[in-house]
PDB file of N, CA and C in Angstrom:
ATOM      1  N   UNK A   1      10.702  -2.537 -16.055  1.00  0.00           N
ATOM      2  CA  UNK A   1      11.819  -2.412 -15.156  1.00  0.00           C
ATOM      3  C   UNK A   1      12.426  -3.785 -14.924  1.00  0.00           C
ATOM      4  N   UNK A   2      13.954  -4.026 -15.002  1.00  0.00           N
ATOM      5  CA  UNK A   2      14.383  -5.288 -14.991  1.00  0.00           C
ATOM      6  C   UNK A   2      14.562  -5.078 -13.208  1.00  0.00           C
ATOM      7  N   UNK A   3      15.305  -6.375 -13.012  1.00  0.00           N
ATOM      8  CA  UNK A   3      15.700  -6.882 -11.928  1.00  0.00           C
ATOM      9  C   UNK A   3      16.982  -6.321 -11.243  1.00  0.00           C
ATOM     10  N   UNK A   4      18.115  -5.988 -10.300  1.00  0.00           N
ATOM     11  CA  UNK A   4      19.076  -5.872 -10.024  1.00  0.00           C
ATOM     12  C   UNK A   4      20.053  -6.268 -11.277  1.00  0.00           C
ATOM     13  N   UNK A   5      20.682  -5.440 -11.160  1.00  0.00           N
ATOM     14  CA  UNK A   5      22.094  -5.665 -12.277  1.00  0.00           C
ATOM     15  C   UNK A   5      23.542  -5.668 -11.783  1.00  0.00           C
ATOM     16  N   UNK A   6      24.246  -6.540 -11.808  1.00  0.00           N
ATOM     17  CA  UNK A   6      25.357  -7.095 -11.427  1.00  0.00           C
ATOM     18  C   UNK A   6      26.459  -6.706 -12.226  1.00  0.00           C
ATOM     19  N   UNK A   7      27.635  -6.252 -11.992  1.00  0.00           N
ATOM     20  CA  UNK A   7      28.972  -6.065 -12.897  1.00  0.00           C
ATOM     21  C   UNK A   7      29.334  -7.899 -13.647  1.00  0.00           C
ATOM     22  N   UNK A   8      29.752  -7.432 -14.681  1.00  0.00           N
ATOM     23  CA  UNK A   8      30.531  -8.857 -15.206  1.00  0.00           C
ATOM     24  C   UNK A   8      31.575  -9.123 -15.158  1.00  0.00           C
ATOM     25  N   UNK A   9      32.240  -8.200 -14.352  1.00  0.00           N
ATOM     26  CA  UNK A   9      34.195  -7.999 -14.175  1.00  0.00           C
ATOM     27  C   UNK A   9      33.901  -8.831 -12.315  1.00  0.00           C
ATOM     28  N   UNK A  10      33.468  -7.937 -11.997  1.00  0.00           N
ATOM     29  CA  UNK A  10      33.963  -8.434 -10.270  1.00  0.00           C
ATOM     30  C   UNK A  10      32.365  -8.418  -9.394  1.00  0.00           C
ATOM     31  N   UNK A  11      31.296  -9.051 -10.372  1.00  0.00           N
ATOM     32  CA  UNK A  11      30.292  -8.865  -9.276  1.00  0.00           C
ATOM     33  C   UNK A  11      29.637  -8.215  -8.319  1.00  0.00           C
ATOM     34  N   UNK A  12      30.054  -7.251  -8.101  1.00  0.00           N
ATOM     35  CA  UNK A  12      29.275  -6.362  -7.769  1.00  0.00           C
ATOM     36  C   UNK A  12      28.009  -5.720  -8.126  1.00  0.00           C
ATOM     37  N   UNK A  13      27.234  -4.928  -7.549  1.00  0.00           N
ATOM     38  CA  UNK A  13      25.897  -4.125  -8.023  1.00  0.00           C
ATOM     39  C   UNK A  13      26.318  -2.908  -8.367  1.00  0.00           C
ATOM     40  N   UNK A  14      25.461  -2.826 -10.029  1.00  0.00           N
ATOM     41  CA  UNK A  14      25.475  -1.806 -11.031  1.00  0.00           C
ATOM     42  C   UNK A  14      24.460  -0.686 -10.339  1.00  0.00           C
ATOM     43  N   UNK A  15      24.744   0.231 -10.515  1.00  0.00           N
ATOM     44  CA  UNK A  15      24.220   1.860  -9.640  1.00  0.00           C
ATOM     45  C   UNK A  15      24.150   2.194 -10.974  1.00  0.00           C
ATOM     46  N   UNK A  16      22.302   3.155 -10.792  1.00  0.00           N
ATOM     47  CA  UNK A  16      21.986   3.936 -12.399  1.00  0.00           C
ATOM     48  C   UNK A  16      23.276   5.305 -11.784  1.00  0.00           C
ATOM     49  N   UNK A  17      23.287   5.686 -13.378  1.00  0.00           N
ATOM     50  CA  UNK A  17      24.439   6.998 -13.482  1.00  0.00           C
ATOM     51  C   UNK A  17      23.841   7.461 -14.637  1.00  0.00           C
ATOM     52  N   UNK A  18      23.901   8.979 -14.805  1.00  0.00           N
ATOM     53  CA  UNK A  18      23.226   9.574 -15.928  1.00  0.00           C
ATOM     54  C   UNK A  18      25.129  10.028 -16.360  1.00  0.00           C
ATOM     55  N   UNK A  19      25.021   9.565 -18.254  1.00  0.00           N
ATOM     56  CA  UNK A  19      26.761  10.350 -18.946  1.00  0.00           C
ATOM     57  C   UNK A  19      26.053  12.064 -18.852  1.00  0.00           C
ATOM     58  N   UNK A  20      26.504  12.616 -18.548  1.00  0.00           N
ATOM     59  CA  UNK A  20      26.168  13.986 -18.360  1.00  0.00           C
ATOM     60  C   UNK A  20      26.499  14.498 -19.716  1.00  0.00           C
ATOM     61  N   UNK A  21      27.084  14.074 -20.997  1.00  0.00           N
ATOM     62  CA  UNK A  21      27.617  14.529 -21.924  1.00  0.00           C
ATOM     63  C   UNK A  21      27.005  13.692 -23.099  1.00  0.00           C
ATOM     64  N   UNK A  22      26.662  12.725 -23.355  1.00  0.00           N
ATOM     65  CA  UNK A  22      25.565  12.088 -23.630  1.00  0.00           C
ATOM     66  C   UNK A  22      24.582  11.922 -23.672  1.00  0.00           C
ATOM     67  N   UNK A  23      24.103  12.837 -22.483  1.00  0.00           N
ATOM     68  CA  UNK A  23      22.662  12.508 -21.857  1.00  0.00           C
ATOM     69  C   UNK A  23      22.039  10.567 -21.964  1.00  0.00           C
ATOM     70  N   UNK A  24      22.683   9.908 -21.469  1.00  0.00           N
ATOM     71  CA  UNK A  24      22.628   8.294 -21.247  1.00  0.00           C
ATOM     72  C   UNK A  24      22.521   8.201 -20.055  1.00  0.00           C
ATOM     73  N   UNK A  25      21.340   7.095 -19.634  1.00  0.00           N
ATOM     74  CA  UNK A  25      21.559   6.855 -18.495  1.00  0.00           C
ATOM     75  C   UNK A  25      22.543   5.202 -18.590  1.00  0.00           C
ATOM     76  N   UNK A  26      23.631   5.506 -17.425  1.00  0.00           N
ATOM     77  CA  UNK A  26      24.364   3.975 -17.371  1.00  0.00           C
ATOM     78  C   UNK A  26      23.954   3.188 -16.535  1.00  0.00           C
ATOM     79  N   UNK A  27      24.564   1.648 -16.401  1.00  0.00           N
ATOM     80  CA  UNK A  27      24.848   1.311 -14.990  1.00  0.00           C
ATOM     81  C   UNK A  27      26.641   1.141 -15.021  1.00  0.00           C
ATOM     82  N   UNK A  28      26.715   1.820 -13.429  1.00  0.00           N
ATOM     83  CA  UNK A  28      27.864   1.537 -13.403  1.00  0.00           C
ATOM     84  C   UNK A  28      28.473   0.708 -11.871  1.00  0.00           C
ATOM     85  N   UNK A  29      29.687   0.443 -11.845  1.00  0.00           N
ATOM     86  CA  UNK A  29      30.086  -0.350 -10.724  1.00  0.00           C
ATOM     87  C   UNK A  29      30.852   0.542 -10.239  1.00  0.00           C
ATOM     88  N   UNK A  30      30.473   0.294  -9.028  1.00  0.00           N
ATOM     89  CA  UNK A  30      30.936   1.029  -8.035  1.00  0.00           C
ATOM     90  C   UNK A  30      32.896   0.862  -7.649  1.00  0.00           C
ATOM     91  N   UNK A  31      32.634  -0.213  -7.846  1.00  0.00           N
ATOM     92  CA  UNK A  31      34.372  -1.257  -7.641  1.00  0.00           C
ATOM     93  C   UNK A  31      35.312  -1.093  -8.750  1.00  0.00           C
ATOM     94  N   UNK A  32      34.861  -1.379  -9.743  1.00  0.00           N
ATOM     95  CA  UNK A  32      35.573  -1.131 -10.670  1.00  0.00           C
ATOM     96  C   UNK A  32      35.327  -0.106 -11.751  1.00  0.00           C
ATOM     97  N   UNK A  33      35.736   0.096 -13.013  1.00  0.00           N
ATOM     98  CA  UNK A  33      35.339   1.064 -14.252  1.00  0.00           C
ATOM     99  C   UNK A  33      34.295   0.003 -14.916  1.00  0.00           C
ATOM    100  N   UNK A  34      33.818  -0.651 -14.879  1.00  0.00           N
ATOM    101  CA  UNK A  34      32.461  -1.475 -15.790  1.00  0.00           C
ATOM    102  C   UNK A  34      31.609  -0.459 -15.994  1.00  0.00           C
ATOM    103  N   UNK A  35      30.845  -0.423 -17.022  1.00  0.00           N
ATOM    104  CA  UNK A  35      29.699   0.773 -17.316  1.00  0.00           C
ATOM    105  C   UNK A  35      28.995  -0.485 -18.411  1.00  0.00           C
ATOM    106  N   UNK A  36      27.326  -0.205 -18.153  1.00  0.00           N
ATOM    107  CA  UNK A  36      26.911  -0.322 -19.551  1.00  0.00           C
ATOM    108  C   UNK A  36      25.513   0.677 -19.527  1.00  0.00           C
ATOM    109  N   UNK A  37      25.338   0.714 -20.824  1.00  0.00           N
ATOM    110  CA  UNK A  37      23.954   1.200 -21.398  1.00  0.00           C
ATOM    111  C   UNK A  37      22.876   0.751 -20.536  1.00  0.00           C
ATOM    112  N   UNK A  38      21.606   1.538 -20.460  1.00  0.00           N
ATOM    113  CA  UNK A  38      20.787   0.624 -19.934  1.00  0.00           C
ATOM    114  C   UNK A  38      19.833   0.770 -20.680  1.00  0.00           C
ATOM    115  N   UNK A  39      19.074  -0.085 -20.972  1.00  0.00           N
ATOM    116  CA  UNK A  39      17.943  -0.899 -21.752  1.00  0.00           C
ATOM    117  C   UNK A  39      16.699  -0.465 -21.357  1.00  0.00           C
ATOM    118  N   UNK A  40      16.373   0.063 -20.364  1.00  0.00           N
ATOM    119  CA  UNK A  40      14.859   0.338 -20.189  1.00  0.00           C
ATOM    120  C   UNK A  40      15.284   1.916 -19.208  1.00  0.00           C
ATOM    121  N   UNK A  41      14.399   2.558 -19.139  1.00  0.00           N
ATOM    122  CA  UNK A  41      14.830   4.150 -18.379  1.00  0.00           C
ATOM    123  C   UNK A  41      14.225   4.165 -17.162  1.00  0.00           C
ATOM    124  N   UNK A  42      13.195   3.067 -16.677  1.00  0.00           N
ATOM    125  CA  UNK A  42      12.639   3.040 -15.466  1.00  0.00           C
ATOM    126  C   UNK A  42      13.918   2.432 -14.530  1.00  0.00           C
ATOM    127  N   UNK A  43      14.596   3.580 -13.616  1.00  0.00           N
ATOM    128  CA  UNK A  43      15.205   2.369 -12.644  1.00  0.00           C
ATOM    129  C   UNK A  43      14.481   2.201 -10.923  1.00  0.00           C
ATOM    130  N   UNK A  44      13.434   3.142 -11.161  1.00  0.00           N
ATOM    131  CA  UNK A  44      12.324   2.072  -9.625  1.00  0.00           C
ATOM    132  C   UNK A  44      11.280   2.845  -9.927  1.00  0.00           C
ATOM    133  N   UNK A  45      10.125   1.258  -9.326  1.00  0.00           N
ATOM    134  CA  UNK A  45       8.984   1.059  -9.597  1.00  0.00           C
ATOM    135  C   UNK A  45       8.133   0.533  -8.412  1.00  0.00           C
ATOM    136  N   UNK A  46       7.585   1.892  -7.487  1.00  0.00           N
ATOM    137  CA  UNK A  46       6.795   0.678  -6.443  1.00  0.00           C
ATOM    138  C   UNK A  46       5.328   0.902  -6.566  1.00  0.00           C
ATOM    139  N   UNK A  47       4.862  -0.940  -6.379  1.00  0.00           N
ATOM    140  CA  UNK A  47       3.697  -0.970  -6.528  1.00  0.00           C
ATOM    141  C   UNK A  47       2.842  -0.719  -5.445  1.00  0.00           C
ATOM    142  N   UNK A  48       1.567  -0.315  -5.350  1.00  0.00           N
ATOM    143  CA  UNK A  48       1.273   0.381  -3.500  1.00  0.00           C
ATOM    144  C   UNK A  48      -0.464  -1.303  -4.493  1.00  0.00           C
ATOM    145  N   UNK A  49      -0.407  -1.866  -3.848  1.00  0.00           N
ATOM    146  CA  UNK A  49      -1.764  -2.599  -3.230  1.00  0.00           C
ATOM    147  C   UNK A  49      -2.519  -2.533  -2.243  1.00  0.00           C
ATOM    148  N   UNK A  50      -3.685  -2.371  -2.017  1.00  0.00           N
ATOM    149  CA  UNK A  50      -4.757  -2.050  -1.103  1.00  0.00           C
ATOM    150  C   UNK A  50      -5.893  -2.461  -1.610  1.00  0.00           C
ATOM    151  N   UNK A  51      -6.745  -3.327  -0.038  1.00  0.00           N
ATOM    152  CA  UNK A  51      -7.737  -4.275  -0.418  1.00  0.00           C
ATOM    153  C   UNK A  51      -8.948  -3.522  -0.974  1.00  0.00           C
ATOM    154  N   UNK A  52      -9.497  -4.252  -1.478  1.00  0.00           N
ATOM    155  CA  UNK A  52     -10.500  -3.548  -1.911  1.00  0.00           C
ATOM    156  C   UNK A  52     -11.667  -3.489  -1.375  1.00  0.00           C
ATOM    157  N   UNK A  53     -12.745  -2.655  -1.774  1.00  0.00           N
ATOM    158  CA  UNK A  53     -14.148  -2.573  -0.950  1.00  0.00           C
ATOM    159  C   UNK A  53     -13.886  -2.089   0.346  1.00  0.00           C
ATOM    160  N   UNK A  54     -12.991  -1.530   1.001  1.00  0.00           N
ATOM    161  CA  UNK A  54     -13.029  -0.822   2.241  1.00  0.00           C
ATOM    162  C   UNK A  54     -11.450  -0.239   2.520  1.00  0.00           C
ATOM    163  N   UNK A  55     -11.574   0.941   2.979  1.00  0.00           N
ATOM    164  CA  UNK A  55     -10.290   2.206   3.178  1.00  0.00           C
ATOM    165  C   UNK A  55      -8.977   1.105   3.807  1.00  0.00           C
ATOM    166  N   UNK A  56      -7.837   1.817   2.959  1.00  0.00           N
ATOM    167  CA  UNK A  56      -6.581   1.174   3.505  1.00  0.00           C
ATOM    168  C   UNK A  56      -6.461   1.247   4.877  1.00  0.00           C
ATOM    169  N   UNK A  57      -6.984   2.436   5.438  1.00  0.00           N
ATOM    170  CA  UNK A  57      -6.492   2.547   7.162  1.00  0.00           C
ATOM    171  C   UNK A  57      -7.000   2.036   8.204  1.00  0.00           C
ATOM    172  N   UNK A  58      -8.039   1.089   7.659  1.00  0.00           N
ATOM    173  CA  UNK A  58      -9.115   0.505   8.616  1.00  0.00           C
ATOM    174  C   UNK A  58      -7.889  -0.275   8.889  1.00  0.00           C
ATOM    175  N   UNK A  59      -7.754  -0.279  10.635  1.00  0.00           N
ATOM    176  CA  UNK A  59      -7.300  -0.867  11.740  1.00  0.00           C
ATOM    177  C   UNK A  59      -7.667  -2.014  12.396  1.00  0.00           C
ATOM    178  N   UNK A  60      -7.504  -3.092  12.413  1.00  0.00           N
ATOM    179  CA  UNK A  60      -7.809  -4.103  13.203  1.00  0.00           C
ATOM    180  C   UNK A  60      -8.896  -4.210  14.257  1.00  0.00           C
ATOM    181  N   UNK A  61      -8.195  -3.214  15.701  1.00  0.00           N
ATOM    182  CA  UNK A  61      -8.500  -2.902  16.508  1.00  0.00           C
ATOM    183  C   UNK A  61      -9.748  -1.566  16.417  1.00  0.00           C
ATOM    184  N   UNK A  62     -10.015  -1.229  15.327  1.00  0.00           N
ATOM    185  CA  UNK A  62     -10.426   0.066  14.819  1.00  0.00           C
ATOM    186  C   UNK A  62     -12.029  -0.067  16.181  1.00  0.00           C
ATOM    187  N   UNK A  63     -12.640  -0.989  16.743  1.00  0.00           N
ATOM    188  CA  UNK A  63     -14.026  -1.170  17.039  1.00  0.00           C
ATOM    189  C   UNK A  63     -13.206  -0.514  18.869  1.00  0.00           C
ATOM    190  N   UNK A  64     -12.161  -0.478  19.015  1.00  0.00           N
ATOM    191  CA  UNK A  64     -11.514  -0.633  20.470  1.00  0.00           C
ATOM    192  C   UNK A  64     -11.221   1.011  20.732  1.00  0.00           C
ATOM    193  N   UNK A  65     -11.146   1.741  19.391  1.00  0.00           N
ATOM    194  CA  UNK A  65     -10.917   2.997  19.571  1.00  0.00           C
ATOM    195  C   UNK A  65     -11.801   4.070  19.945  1.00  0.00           C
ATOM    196  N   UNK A  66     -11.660   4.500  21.068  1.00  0.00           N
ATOM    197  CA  UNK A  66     -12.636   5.498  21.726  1.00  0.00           C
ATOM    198  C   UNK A  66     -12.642   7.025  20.968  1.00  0.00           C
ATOM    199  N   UNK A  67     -12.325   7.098  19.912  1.00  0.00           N
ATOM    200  CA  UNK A  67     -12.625   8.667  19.573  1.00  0.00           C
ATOM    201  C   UNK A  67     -13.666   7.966  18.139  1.00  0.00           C
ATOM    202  N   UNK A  68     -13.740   7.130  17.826  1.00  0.00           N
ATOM    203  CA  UNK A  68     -14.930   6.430  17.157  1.00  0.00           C
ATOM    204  C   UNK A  68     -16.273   6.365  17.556  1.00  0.00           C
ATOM    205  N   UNK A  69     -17.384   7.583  16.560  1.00  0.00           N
ATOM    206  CA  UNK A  69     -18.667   7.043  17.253  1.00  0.00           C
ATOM    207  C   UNK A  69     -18.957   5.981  17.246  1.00  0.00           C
ATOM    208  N   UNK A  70     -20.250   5.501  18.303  1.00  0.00           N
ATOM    209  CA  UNK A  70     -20.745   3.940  18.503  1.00  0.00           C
ATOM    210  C   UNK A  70     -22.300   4.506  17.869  1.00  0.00           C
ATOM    211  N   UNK A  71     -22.364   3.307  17.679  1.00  0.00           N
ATOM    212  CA  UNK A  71     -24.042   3.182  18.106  1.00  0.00           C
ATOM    213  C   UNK A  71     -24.682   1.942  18.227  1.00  0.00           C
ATOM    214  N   UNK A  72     -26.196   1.990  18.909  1.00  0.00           N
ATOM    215  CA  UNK A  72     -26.802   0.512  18.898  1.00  0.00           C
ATOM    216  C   UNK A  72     -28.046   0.317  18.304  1.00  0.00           C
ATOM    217  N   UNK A  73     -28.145   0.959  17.300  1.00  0.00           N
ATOM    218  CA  UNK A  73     -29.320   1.289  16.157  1.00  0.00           C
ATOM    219  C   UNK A  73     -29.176   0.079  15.200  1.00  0.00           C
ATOM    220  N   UNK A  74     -28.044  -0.718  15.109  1.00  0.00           N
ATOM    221  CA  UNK A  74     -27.620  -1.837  14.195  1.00  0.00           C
ATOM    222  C   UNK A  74     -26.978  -2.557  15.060  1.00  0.00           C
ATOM    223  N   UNK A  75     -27.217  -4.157  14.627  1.00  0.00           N
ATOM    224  CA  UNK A  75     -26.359  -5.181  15.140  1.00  0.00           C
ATOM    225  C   UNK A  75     -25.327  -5.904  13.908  1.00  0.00           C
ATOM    226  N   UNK A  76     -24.164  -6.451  14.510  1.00  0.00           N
ATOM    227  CA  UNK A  76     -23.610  -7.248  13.530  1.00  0.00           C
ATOM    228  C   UNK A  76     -24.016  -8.181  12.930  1.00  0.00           C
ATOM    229  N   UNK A  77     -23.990  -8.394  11.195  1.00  0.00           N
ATOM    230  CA  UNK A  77     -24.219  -9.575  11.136  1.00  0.00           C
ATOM    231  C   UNK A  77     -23.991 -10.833  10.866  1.00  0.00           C
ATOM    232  N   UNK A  78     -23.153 -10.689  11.842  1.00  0.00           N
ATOM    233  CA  UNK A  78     -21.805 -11.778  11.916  1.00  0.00           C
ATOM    234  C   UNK A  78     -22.328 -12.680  13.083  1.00  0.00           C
ATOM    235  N   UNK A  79     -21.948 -11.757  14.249  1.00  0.00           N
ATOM    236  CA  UNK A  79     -22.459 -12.471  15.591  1.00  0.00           C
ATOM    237  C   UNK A  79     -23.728 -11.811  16.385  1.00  0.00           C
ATOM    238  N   UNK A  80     -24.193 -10.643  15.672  1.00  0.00           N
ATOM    239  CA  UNK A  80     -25.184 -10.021  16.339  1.00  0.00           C
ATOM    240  C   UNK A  80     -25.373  -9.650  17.457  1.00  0.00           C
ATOM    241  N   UNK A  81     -24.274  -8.613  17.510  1.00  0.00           N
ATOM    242  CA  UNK A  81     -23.810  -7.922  18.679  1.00  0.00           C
ATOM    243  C   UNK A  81     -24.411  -6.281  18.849  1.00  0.00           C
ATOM    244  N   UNK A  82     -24.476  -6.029  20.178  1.00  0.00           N
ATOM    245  CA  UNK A  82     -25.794  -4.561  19.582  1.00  0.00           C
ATOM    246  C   UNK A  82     -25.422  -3.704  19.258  1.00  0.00           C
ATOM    247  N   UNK A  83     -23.781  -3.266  19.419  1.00  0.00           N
ATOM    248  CA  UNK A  83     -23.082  -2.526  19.381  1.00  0.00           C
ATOM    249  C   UNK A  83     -22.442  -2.269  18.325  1.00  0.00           C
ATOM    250  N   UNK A  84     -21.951  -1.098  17.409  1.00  0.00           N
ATOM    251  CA  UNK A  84     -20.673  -1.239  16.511  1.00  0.00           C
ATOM    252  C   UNK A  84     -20.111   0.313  16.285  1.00  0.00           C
ATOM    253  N   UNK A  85     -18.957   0.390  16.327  1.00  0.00           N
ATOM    254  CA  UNK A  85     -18.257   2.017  15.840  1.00  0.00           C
ATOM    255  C   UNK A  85     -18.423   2.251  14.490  1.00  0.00           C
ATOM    256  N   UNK A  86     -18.990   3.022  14.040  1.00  0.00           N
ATOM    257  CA  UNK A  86     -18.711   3.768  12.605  1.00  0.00           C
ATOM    258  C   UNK A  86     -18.105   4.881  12.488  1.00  0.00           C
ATOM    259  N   UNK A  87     -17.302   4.940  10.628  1.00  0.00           N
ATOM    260  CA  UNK A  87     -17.228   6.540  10.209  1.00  0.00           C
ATOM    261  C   UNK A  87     -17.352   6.168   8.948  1.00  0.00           C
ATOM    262  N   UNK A  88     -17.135   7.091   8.509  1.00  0.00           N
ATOM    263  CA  UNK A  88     -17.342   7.604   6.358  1.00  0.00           C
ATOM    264  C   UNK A  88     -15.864   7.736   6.478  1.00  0.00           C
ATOM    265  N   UNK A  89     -15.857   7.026   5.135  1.00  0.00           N
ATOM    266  CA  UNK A  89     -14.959   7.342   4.127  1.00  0.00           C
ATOM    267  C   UNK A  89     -15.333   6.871   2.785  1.00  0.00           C
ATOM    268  N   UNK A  90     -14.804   7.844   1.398  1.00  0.00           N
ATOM    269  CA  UNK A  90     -14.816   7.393   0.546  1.00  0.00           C
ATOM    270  C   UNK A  90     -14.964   5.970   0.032  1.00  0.00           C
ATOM    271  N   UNK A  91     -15.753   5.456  -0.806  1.00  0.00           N
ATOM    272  CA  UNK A  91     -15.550   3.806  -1.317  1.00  0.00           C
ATOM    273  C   UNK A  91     -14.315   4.309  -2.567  1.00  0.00           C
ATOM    274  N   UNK A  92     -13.707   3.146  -2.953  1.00  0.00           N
ATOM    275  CA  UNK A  92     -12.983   3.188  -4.364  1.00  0.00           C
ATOM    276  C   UNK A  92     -14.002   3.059  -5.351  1.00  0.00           C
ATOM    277  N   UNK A  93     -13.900   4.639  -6.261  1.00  0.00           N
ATOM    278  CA  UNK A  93     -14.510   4.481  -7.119  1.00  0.00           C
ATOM    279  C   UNK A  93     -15.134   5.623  -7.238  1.00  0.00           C
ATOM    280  N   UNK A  94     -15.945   5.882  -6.046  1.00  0.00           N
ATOM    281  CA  UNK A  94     -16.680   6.346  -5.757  1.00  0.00           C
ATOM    282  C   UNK A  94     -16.202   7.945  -5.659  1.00  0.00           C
ATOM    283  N   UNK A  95     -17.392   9.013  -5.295  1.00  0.00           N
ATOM    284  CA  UNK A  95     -16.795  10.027  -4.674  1.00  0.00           C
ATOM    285  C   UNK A  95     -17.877  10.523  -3.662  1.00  0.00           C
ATOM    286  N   UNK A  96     -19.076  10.105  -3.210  1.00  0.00           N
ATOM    287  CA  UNK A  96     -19.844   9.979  -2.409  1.00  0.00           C
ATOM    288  C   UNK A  96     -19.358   9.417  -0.955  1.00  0.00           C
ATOM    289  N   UNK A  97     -19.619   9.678   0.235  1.00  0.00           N
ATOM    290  CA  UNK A  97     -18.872   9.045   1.250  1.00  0.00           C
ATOM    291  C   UNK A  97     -19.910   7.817   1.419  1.00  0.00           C
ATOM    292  N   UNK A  98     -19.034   7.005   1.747  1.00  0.00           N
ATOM    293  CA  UNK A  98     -19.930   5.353   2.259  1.00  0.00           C
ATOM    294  C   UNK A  98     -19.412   5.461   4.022  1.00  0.00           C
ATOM    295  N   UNK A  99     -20.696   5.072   4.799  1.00  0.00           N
ATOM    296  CA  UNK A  99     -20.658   4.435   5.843  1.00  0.00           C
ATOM    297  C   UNK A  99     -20.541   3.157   6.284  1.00  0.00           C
ATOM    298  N   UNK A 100     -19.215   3.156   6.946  1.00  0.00           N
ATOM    299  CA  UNK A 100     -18.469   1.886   7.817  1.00  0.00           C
ATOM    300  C   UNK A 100     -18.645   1.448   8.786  1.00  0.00           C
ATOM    301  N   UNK A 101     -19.341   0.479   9.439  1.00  0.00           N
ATOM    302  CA  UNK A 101     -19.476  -0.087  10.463  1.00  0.00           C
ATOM    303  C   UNK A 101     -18.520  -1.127  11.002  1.00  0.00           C
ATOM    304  N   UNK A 102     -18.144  -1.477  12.406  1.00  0.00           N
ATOM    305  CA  UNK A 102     -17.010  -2.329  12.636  1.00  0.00           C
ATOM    306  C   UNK A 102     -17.529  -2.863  14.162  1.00  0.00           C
ATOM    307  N   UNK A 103     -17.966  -4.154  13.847  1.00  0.00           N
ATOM    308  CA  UNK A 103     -18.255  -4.952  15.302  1.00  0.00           C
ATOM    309  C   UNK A 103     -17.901  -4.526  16.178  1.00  0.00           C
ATOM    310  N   UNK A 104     -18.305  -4.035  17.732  1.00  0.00           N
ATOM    311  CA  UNK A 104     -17.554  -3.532  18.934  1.00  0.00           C
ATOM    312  C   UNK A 104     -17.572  -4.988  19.631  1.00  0.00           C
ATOM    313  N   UNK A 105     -17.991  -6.133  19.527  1.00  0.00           N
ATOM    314  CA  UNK A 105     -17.407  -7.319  20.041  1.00  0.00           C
ATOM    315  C   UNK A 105     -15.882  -7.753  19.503  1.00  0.00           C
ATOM    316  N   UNK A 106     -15.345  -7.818  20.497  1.00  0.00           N
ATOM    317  CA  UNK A 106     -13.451  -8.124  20.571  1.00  0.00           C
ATOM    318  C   UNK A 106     -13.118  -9.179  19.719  1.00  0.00           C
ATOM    319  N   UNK A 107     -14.316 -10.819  20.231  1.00  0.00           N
ATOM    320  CA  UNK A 107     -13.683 -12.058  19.383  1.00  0.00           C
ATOM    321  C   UNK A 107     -14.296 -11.635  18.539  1.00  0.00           C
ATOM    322  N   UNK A 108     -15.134 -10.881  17.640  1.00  0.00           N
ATOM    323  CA  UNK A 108     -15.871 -10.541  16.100  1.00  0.00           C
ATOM    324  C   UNK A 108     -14.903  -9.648  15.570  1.00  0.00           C
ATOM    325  N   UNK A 109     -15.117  -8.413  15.541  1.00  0.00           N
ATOM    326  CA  UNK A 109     -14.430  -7.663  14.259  1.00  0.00           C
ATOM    327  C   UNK A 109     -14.735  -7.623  13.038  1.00  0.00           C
ATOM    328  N   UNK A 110     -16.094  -7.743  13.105  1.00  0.00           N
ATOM    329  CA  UNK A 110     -16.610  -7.988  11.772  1.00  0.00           C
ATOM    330  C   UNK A 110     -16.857  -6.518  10.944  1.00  0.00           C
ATOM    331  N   UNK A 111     -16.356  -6.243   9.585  1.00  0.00           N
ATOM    332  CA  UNK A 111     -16.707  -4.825   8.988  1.00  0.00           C
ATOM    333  C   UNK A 111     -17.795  -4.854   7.921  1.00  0.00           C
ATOM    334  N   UNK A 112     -18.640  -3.878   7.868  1.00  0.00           N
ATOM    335  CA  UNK A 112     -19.262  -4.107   6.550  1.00  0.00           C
ATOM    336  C   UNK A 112     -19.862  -2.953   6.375  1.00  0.00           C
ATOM    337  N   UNK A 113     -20.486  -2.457   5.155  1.00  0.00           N
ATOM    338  CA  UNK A 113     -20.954  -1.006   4.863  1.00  0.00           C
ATOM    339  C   UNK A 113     -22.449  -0.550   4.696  1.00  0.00           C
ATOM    340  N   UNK A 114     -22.995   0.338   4.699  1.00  0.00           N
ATOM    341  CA  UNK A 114     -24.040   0.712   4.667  1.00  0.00           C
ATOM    342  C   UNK A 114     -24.606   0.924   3.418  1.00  0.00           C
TER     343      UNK A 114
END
């Protein structure tokens, strides 16, 4: 997928257009009659990134949320705090659920898995 495409008459931005009679996809300008061919058939491409080793939705605040079980069967081992909220979710990769733990100390926030 290229970059934005610009008219060469009056500058403007080229908009994909399918020739309905051709079956071509163009770009064309909106401003003026400019048309050209286009060179590659992808006209958008989004990339989704997400960290790895632990679920996109883990929340910051996730240790502050009260519909999260706790428990004090484990401490962090970050700051070694007695407390921490867990749940399961999937690992990447995986299809087994992994257990998540998340510091319930405020200045910690420390996450790590079981």
């Amino acid at each position: 997928m290229s970059a934005l495409k610009f008219c060469r008459e009056c500058n403007n931005m080229l908009y994909p257009r399918e020739d309905k009679e051709t079956r071509t996809l163009l770009y064309a300008c909106q401003s003026c009659d400019h048309e050209e061919v286009a060179t590659d058939t992808c006209v958008y491409k989004r990339v989704l990134r997400k960290p790895s080793g632990e679920p996109k939705d883990v929340l910051k605040d996730a240790a502050a949320d009260p519909s999260l079980p706790r428990t004090r069967s484990v401490r962090c081992y970050n700051c070694n705090h007695p407390e921490a909220a867990f749940f399961q979710a999937p690992a990447r990769g995986e299809q087994a659920l992994t257990l998540y733990f998340i510091c319930c100390n405020p200045s910690c926030g420390h996450r790590w898995r079981d």
